[in-house]
PDB file of N, CA and C in Angstrom:
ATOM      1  N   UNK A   1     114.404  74.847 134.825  1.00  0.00           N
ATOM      2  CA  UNK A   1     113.623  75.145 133.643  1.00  0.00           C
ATOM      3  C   UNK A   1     113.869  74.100 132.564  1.00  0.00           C
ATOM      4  N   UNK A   2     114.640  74.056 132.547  1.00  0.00           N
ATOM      5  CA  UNK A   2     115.431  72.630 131.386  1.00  0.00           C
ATOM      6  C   UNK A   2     114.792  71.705 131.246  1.00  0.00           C
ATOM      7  N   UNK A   3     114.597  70.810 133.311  1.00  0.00           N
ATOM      8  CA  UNK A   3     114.209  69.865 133.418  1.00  0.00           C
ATOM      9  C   UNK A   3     112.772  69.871 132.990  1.00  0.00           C
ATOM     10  N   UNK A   4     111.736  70.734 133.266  1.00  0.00           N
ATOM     11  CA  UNK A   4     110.862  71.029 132.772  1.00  0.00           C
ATOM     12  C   UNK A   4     110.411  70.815 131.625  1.00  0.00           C
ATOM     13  N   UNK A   5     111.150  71.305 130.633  1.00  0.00           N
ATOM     14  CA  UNK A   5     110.954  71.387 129.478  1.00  0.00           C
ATOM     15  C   UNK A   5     111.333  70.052 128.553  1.00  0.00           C
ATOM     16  N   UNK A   6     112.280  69.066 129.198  1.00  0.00           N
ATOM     17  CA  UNK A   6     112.399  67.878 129.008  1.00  0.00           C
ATOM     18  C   UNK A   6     111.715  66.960 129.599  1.00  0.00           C
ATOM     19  N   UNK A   7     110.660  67.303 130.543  1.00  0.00           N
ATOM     20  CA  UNK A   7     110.016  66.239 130.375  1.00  0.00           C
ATOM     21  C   UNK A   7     108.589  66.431 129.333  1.00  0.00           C
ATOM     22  N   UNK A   8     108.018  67.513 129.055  1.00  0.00           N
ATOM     23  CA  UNK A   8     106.877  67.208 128.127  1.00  0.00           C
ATOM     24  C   UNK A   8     107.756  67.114 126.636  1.00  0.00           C
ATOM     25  N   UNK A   9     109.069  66.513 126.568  1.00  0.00           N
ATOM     26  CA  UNK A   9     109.322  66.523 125.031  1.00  0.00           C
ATOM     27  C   UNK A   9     108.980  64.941 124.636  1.00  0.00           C
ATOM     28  N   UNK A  10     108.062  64.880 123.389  1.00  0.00           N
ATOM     29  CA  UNK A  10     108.215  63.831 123.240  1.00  0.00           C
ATOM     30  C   UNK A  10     108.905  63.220 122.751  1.00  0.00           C
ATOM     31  N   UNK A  11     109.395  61.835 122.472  1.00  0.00           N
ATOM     32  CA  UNK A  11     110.327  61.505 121.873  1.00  0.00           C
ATOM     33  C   UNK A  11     109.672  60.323 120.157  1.00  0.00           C
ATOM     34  N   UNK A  12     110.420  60.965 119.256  1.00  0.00           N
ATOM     35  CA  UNK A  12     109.690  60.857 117.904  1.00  0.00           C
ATOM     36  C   UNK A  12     110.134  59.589 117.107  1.00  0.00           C
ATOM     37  N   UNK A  13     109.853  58.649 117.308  1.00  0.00           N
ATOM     38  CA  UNK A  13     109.929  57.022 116.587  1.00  0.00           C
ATOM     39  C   UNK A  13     109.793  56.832 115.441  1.00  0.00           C
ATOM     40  N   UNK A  14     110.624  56.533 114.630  1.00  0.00           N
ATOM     41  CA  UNK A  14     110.561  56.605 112.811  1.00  0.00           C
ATOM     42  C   UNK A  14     110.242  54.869 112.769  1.00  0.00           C
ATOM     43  N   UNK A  15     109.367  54.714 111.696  1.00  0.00           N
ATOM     44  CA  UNK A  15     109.353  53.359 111.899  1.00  0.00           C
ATOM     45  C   UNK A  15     110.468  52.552 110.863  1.00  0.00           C
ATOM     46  N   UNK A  16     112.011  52.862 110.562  1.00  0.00           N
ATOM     47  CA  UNK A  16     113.091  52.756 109.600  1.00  0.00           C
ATOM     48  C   UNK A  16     114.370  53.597 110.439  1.00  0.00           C
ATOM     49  N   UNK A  17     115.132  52.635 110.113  1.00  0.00           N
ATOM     50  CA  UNK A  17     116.596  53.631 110.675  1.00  0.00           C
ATOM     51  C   UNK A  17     117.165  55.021 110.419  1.00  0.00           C
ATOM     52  N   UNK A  18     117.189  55.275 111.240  1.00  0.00           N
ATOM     53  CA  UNK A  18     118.109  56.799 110.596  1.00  0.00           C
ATOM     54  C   UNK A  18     118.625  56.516 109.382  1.00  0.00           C
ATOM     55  N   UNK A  19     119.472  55.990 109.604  1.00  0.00           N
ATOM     56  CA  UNK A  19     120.600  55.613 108.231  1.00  0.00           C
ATOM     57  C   UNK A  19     119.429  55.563 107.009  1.00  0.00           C
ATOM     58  N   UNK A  20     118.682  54.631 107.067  1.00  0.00           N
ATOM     59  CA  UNK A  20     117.718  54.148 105.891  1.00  0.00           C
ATOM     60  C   UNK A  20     116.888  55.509 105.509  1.00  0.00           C
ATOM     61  N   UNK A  21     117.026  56.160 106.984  1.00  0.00           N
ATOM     62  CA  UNK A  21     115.368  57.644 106.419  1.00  0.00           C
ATOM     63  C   UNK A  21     116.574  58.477 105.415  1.00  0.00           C
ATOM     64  N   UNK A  22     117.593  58.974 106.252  1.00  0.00           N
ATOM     65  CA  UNK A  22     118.581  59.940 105.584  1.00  0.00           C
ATOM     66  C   UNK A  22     119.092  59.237 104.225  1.00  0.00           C
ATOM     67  N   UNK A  23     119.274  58.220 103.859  1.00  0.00           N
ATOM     68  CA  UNK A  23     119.461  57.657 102.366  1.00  0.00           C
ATOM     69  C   UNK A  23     118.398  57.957 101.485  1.00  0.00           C
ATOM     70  N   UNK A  24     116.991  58.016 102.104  1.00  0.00           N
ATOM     71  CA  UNK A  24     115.745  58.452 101.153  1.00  0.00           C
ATOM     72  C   UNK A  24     116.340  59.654 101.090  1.00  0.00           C
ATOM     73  N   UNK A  25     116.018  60.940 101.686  1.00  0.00           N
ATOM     74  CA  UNK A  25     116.399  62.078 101.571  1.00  0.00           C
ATOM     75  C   UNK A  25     116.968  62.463 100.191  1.00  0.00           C
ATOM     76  N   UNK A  26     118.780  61.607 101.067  1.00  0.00           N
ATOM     77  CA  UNK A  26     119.936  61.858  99.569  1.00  0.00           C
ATOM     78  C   UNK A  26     118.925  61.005  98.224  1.00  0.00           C
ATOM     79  N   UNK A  27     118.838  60.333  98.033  1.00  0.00           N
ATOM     80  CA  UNK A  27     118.345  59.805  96.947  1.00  0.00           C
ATOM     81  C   UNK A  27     117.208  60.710  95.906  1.00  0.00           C
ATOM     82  N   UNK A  28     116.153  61.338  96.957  1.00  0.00           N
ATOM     83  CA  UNK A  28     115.395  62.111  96.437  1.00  0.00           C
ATOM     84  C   UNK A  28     116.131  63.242  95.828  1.00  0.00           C
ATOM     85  N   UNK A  29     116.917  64.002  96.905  1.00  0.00           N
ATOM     86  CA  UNK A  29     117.479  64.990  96.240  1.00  0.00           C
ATOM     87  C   UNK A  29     118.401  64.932  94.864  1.00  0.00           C
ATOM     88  N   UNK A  30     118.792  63.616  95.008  1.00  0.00           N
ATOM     89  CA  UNK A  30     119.662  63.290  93.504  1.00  0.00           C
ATOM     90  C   UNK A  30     118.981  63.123  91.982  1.00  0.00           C
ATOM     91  N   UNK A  31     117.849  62.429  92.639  1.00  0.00           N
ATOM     92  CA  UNK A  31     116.461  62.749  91.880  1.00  0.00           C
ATOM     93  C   UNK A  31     116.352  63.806  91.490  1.00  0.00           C
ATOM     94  N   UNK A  32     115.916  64.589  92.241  1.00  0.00           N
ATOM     95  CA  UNK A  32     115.594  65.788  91.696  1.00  0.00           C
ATOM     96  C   UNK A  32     116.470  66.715  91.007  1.00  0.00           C
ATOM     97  N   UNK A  33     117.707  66.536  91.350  1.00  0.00           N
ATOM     98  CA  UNK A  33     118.852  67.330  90.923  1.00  0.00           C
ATOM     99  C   UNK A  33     119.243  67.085  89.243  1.00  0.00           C
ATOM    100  N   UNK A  34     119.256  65.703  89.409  1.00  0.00           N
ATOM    101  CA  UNK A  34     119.526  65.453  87.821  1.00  0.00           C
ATOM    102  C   UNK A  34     118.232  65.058  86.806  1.00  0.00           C
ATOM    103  N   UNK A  35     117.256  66.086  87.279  1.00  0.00           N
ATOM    104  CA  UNK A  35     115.652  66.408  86.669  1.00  0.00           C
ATOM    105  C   UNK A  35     116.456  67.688  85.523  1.00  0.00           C
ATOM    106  N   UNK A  36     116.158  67.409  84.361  1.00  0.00           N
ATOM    107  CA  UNK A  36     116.476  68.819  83.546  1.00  0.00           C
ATOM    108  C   UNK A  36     115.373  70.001  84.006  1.00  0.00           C
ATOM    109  N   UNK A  37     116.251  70.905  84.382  1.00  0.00           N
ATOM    110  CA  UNK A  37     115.471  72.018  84.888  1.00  0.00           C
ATOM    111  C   UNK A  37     114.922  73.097  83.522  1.00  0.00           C
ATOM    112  N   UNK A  38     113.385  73.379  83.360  1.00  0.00           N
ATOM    113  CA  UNK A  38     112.945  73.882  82.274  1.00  0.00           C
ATOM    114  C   UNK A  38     111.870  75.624  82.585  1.00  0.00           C
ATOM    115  N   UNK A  39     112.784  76.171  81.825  1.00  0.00           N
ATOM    116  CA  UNK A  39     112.253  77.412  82.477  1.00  0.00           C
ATOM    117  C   UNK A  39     110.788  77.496  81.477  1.00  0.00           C
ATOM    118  N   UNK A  40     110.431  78.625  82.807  1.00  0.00           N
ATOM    119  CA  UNK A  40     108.689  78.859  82.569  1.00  0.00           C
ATOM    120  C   UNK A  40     108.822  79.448  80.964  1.00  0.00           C
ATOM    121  N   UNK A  41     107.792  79.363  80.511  1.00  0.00           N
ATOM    122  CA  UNK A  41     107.621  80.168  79.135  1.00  0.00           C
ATOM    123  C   UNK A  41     107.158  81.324  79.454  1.00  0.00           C
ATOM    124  N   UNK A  42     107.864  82.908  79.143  1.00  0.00           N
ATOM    125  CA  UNK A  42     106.717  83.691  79.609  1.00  0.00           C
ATOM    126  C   UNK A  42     105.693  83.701  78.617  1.00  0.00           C
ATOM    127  N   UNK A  43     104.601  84.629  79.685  1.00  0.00           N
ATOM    128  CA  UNK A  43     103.466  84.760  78.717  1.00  0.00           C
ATOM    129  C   UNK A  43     103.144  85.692  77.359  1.00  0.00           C
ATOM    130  N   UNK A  44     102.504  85.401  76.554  1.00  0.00           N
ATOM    131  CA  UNK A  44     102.809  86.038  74.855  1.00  0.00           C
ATOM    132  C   UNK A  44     103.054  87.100  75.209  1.00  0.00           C
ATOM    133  N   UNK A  45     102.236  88.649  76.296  1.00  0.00           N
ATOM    134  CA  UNK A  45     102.569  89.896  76.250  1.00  0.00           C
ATOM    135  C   UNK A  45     103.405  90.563  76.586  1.00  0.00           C
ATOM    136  N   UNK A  46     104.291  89.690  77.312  1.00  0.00           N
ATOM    137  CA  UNK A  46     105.885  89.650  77.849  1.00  0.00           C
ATOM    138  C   UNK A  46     106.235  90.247  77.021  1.00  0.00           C
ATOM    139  N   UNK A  47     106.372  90.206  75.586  1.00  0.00           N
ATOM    140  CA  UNK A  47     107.531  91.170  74.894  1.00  0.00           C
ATOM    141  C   UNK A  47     106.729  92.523  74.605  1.00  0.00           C
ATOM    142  N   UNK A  48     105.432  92.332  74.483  1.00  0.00           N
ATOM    143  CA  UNK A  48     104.682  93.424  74.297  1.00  0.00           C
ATOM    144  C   UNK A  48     104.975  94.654  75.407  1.00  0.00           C
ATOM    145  N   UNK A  49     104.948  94.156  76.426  1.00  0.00           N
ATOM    146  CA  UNK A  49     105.036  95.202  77.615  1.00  0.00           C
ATOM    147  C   UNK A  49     105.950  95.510  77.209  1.00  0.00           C
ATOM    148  N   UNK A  50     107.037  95.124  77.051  1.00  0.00           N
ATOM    149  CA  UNK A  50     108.198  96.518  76.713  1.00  0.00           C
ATOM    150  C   UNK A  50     108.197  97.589  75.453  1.00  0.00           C
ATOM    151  N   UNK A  51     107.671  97.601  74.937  1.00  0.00           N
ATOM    152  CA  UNK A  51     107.056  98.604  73.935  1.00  0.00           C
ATOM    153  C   UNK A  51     105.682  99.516  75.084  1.00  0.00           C
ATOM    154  N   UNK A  52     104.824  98.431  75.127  1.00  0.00           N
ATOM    155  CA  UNK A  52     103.358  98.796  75.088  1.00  0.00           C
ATOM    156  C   UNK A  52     103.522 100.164  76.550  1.00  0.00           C
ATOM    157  N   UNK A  53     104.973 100.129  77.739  1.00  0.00           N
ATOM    158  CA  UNK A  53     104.623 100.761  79.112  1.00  0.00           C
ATOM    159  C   UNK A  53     105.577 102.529  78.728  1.00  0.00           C
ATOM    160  N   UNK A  54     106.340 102.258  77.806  1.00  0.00           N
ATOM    161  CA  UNK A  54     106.818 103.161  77.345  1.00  0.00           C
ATOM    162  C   UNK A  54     105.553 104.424  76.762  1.00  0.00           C
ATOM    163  N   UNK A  55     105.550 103.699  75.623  1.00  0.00           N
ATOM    164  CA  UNK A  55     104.715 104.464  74.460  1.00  0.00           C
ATOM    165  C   UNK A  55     103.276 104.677  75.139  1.00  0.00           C
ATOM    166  N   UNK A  56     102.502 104.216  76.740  1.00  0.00           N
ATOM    167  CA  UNK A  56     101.519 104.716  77.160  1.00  0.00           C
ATOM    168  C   UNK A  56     102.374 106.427  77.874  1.00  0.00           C
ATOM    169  N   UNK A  57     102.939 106.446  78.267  1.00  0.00           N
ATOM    170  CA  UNK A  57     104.157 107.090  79.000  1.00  0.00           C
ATOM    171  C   UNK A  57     103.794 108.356  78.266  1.00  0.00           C
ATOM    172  N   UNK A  58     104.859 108.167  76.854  1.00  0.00           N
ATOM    173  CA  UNK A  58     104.861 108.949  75.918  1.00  0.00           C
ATOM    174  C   UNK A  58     103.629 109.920  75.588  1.00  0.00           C
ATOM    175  N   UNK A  59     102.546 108.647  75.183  1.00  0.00           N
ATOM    176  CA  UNK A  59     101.313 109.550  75.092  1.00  0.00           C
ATOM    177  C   UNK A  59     100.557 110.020  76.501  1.00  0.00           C
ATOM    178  N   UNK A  60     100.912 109.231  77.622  1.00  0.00           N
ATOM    179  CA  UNK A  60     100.486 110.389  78.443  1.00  0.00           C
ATOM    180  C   UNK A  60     100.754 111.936  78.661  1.00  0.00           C
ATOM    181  N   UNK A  61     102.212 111.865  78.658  1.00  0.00           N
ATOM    182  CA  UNK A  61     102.934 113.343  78.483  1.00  0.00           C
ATOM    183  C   UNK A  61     101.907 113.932  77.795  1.00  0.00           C
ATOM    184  N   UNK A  62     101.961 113.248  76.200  1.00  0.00           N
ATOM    185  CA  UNK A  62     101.719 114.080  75.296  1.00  0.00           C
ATOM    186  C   UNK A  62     100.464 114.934  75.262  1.00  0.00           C
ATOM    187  N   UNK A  63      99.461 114.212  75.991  1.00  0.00           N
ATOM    188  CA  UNK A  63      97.783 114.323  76.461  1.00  0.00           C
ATOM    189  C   UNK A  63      98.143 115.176  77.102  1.00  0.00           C
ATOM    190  N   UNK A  64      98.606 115.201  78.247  1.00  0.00           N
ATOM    191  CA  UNK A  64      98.760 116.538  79.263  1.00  0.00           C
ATOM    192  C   UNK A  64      99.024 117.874  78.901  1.00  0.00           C
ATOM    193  N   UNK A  65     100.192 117.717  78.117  1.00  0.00           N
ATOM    194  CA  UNK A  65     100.819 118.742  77.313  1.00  0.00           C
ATOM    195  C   UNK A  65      99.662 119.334  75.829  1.00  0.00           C
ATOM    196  N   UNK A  66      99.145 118.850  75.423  1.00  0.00           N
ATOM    197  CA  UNK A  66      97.748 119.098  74.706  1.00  0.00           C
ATOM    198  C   UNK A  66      96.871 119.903  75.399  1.00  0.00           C
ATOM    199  N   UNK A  67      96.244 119.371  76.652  1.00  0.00           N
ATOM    200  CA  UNK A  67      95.464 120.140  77.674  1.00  0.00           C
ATOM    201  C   UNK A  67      95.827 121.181  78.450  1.00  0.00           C
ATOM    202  N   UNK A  68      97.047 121.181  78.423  1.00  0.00           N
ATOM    203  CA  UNK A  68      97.793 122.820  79.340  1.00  0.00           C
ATOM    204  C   UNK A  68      97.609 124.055  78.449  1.00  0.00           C
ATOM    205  N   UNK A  69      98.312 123.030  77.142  1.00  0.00           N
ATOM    206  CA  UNK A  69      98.280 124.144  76.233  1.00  0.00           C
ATOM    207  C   UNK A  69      97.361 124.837  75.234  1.00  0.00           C
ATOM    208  N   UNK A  70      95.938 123.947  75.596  1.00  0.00           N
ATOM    209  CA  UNK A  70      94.923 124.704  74.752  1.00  0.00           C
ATOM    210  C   UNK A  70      93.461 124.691  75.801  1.00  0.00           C
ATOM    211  N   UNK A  71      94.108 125.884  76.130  1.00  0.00           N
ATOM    212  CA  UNK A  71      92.452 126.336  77.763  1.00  0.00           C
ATOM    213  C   UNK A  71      91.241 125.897  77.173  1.00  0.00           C
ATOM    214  N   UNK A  72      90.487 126.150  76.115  1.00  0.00           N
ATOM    215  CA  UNK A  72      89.337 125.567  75.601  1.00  0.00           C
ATOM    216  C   UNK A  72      89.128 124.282  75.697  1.00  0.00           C
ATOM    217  N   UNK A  73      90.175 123.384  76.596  1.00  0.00           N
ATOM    218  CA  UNK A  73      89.544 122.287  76.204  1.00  0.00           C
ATOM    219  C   UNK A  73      89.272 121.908  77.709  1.00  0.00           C
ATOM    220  N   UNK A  74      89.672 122.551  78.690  1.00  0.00           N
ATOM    221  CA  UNK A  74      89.956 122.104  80.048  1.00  0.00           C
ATOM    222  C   UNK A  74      88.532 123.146  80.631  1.00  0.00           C
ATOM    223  N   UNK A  75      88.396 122.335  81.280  1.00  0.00           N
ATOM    224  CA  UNK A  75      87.043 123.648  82.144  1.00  0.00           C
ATOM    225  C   UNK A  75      87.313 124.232  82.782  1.00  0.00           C
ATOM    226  N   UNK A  76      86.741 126.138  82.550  1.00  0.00           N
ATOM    227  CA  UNK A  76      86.831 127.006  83.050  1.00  0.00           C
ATOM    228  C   UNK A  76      86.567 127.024  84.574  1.00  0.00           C
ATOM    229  N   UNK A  77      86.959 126.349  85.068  1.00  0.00           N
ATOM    230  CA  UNK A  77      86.151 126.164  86.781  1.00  0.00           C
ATOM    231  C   UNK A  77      87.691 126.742  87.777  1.00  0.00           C
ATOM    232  N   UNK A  78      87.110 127.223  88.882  1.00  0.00           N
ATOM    233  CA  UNK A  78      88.352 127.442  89.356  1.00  0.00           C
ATOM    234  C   UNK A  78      87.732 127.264  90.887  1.00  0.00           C
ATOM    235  N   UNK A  79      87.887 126.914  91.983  1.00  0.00           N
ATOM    236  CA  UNK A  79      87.815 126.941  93.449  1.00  0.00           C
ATOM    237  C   UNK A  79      88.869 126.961  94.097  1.00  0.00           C
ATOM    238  N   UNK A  80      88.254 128.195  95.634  1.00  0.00           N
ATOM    239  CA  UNK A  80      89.389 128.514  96.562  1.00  0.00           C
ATOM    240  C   UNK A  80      89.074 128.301  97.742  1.00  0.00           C
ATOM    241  N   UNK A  81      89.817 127.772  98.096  1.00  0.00           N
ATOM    242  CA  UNK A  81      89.695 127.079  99.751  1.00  0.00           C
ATOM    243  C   UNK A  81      91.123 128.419 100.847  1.00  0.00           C
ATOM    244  N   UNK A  82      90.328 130.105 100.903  1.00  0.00           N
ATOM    245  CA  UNK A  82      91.498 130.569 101.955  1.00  0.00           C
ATOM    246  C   UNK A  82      90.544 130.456 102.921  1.00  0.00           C
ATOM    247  N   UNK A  83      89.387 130.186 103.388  1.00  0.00           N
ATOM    248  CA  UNK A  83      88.994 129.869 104.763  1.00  0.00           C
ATOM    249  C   UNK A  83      88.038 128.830 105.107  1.00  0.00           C
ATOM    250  N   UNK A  84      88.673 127.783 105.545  1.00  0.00           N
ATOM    251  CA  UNK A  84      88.335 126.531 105.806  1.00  0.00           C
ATOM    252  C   UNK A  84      86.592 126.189 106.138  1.00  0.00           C
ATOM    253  N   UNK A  85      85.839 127.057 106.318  1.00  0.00           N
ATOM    254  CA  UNK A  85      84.655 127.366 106.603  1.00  0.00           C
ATOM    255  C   UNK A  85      83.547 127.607 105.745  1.00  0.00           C
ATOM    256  N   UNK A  86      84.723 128.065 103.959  1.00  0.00           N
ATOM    257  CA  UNK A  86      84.362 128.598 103.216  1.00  0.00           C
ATOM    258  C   UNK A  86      84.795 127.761 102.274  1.00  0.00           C
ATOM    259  N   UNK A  87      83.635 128.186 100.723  1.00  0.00           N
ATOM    260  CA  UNK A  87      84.216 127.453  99.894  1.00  0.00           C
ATOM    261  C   UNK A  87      83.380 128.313  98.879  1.00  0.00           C
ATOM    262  N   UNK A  88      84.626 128.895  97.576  1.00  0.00           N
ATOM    263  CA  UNK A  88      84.375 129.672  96.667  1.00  0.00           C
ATOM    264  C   UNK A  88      84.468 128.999  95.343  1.00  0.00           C
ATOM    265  N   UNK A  89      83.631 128.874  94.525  1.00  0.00           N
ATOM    266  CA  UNK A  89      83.083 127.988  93.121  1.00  0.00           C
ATOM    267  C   UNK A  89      82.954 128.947  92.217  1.00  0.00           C
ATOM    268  N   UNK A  90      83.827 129.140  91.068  1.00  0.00           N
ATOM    269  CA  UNK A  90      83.646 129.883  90.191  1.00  0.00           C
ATOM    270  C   UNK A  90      84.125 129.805  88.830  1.00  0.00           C
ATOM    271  N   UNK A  91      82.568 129.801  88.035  1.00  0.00           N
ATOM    272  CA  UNK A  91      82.420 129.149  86.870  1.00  0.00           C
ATOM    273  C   UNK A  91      82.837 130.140  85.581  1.00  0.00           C
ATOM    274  N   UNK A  92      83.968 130.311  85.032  1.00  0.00           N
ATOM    275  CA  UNK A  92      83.958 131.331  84.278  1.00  0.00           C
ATOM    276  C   UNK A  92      83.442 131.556  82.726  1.00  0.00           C
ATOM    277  N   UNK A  93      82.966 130.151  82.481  1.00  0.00           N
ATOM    278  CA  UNK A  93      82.232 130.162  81.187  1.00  0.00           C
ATOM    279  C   UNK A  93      80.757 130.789  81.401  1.00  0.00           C
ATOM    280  N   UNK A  94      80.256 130.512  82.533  1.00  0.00           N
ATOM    281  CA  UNK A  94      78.902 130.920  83.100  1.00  0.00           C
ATOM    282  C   UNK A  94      78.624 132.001  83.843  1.00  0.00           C
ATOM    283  N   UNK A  95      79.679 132.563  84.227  1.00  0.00           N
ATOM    284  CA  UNK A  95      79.952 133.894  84.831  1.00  0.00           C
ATOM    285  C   UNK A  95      79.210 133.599  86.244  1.00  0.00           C
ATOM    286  N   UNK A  96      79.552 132.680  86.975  1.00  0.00           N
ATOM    287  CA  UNK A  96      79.282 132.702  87.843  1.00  0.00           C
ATOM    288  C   UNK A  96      79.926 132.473  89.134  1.00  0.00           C
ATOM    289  N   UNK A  97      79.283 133.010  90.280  1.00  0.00           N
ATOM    290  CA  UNK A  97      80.342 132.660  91.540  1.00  0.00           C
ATOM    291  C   UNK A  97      79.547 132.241  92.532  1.00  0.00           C
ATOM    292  N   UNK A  98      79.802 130.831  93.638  1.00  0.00           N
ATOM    293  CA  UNK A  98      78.974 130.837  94.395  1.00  0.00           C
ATOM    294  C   UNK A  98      79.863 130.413  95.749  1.00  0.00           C
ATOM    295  N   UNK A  99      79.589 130.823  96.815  1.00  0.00           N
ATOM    296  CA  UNK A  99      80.652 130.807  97.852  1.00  0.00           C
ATOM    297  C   UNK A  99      79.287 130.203  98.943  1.00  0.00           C
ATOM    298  N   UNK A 100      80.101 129.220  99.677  1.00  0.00           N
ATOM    299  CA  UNK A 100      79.408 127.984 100.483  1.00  0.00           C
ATOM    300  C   UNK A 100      80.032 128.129 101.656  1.00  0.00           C
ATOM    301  N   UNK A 101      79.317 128.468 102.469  1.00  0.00           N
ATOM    302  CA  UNK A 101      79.603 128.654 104.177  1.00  0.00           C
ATOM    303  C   UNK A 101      79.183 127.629 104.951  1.00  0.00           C
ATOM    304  N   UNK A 102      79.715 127.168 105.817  1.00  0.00           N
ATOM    305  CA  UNK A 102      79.797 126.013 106.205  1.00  0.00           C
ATOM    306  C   UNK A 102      79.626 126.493 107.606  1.00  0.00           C
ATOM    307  N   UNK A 103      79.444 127.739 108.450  1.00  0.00           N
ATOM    308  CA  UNK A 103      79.232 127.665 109.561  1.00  0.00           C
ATOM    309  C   UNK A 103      77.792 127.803 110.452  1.00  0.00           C
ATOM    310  N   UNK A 104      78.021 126.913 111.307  1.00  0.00           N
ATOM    311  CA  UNK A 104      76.583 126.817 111.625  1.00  0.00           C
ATOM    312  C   UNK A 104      75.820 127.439 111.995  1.00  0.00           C
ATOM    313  N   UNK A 105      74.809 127.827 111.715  1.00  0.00           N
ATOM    314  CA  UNK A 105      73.660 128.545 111.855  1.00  0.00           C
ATOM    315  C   UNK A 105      73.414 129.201 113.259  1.00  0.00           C
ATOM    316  N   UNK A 106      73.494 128.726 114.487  1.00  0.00           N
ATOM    317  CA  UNK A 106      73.268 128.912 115.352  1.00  0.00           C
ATOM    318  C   UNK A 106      74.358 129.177 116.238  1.00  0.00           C
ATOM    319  N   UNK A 107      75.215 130.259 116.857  1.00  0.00           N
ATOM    320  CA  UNK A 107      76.284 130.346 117.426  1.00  0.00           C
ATOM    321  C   UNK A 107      76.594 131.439 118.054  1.00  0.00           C
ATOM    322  N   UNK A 108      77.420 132.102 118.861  1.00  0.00           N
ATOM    323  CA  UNK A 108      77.239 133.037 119.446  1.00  0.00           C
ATOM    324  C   UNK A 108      77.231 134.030 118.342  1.00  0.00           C
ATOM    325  N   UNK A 109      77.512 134.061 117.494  1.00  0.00           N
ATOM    326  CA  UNK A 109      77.684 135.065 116.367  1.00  0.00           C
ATOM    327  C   UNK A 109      76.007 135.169 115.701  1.00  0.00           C
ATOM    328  N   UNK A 110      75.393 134.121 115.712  1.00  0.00           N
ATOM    329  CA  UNK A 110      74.375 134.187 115.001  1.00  0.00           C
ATOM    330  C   UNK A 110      73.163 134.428 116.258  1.00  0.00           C
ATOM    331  N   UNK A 111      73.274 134.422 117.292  1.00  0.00           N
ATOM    332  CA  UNK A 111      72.623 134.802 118.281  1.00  0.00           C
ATOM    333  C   UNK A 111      72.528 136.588 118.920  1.00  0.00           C
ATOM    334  N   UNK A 112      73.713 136.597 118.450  1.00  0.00           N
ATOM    335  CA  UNK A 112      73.617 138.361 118.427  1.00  0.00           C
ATOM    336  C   UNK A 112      72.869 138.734 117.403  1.00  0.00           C
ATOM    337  N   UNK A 113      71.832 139.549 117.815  1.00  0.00           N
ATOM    338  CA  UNK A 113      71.443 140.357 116.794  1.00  0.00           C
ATOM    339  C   UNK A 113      71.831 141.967 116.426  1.00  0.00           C
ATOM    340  N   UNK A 114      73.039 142.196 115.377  1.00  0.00           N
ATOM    341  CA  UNK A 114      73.251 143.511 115.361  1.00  0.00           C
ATOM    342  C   UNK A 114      72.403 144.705 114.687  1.00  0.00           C
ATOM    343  N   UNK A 115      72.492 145.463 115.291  1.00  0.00           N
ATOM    344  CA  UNK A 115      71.234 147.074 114.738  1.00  0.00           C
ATOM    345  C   UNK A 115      71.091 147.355 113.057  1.00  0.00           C
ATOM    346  N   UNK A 116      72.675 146.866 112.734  1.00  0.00           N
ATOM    347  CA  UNK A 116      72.812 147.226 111.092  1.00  0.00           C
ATOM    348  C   UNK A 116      72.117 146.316 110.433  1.00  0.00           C
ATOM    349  N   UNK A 117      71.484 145.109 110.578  1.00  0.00           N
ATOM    350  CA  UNK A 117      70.872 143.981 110.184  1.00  0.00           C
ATOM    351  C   UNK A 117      69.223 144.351 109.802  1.00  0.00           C
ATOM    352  N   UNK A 118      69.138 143.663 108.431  1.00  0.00           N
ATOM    353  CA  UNK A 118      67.146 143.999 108.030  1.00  0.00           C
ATOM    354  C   UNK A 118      66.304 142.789 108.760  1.00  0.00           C
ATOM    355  N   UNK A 119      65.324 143.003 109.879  1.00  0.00           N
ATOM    356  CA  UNK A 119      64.494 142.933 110.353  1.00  0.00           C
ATOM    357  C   UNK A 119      63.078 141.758 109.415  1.00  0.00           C
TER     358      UNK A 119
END
């Protein structure tokens, strides 16, 4: 397997000596090293966010806690999902209730016709 694999390797020709490539290298890196390193500026809202993520916080609570505590402002609506088939809507400012059946029309249930049923 080895041999294999040594023969499609190619072999990679620098046109400069080792010695000479690896001296660029060090050189660059010395370059770069004794570059004064200058940190980013943040951006203007940088200091803002630390105020501004709090105090949304705050007044979120505070909104919530407003709306729990005064029913007139939240809508009277209420829906109940106890049978998956079903669905009960009920509006209590409007006094109303409307319950949504979801099963299909046609089924052994709806194919029976029972005696107690209007014609």
């Amino acid at each position: 397997m080895a041999s294999v694999l040594a023969e499609f390797e190619t072999e990679v020709c620098l046109p400069e000596s080792r010695e000479f490539f690896w001296s660029k290298v060090e050189r660059e890196i010395r370059r770069e090293s004794s570059r004064p390193q200058v940190a980013p500026r943040p951006p203007f809202w940088a200091g803002w966010r630390r105020w501004l993520v709090p105090a949304g916080a705050v007044a979120t609570v505070a909104l919530s806690a407003l709306l729990a505590t005064r029913p007139g402002l939240l809508p009277a609506v209420q829906a109940d999902i106890a049978d998956p088939g079903a669905f009960t809507y009920r509006d209590f400012a409007a006094r109303t209730t409307l319950v949504w059946l979801s099963y299909p029309a046609e089924n052994e249930f709806a194919d029976n016709d029972p005696a107690d049923t209007m014609d």
